[in-house]
Protein backbone atom coordinates (compact mmCIF):
# COMPACT_ATOMS: atom_id res chain seq x y z
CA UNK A 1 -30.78 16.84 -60.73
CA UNK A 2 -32.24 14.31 -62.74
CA UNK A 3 -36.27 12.91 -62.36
CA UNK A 4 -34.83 9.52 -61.58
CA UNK A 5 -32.63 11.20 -58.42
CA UNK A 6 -35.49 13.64 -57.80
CA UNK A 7 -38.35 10.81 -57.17
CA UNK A 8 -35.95 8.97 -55.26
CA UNK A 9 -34.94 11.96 -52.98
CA UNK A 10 -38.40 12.99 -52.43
CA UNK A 11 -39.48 9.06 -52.03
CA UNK A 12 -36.67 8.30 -49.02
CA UNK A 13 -37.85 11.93 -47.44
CA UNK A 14 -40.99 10.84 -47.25
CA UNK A 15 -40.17 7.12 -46.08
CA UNK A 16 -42.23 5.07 -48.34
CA UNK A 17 -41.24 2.42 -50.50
CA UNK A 18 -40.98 2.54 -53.89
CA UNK A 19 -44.63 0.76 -53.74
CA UNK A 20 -46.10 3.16 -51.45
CA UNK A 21 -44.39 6.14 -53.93
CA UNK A 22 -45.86 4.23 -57.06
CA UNK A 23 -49.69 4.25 -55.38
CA UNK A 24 -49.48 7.96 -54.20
CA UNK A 25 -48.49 9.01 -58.06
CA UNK A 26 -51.15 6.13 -59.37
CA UNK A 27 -48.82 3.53 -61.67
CA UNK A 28 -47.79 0.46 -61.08
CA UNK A 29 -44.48 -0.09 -59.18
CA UNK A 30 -42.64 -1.48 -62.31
CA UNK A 31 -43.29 1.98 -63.85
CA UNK A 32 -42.18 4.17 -61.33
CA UNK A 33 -39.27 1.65 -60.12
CA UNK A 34 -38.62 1.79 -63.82
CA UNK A 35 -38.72 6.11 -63.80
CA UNK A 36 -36.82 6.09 -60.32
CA UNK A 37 -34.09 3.50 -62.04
CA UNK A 38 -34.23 5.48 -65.34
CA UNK A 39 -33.11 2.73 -67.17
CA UNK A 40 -34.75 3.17 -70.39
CA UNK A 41 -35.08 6.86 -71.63
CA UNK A 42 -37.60 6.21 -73.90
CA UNK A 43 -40.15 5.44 -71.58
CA UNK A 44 -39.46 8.22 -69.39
CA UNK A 45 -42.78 10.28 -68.67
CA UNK A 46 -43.68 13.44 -70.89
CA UNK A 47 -42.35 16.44 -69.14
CA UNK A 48 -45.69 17.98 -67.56
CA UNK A 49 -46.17 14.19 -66.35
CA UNK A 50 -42.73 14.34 -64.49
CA UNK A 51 -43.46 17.80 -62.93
CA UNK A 52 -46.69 16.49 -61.96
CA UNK A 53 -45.34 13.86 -60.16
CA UNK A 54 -42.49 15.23 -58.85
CA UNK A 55 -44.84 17.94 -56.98
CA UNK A 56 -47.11 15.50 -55.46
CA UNK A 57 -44.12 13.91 -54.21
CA UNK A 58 -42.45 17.40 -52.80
CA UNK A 59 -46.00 18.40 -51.25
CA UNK A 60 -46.96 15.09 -49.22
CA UNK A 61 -46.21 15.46 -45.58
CA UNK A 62 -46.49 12.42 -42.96
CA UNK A 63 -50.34 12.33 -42.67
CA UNK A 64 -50.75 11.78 -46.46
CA UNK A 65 -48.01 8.80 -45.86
CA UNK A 66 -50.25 7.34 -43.05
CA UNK A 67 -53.22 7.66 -45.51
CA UNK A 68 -51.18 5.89 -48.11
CA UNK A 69 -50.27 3.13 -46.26
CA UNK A 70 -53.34 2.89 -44.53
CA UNK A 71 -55.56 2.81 -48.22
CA UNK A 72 -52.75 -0.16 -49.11
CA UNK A 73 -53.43 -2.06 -46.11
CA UNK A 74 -57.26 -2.31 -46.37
CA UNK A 75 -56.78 -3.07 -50.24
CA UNK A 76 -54.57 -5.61 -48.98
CA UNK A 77 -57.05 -7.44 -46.22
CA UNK A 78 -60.24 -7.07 -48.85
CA UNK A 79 -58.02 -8.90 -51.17
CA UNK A 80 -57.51 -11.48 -48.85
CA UNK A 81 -60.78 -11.19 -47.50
CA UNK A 82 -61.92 -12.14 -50.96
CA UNK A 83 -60.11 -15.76 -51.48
């Protein structure tokens, strides 16, 4: 199986969206939408990088989900606290 069809499999286990995926792994969602999609080979991730990321991926469980989107939505209200 592919990294592309790995982080998607392990992403849709998991439930989160490829935002939520892209914060747990630390990049930006155009990268790892961009990794998921594989749509350019040469900016595919070095392989240690892909195993790294593919194992964070197969090891979170539900409560590291809720932390996940729990850290997103208190970045999101200090943002908006902030304007």
């Amino acid at each position: 199986m592919s990294f592309a069809a790995q982080l998607s499999t392990h992403r849709k286990r998991l439930g989160l969206t490829q935002a939520e995926a892209a914060f747990l792994l630390g990049v930006g969602l155009r990268t790892y939408a961009g990794w998921e999609r594989d749509d350019d080979p040469k900016r595919r991730p070095h392989l240690l990088t892909q195993e790294g990321a593919l194992a964070r991926l197969r090891d979170a469980d539900k409560w590291d989900v809720e932390m996940i989107r729990d850290q997103i939505r208190l970045g999101a209200t200090e943002f908006l606290r902030r304007l």
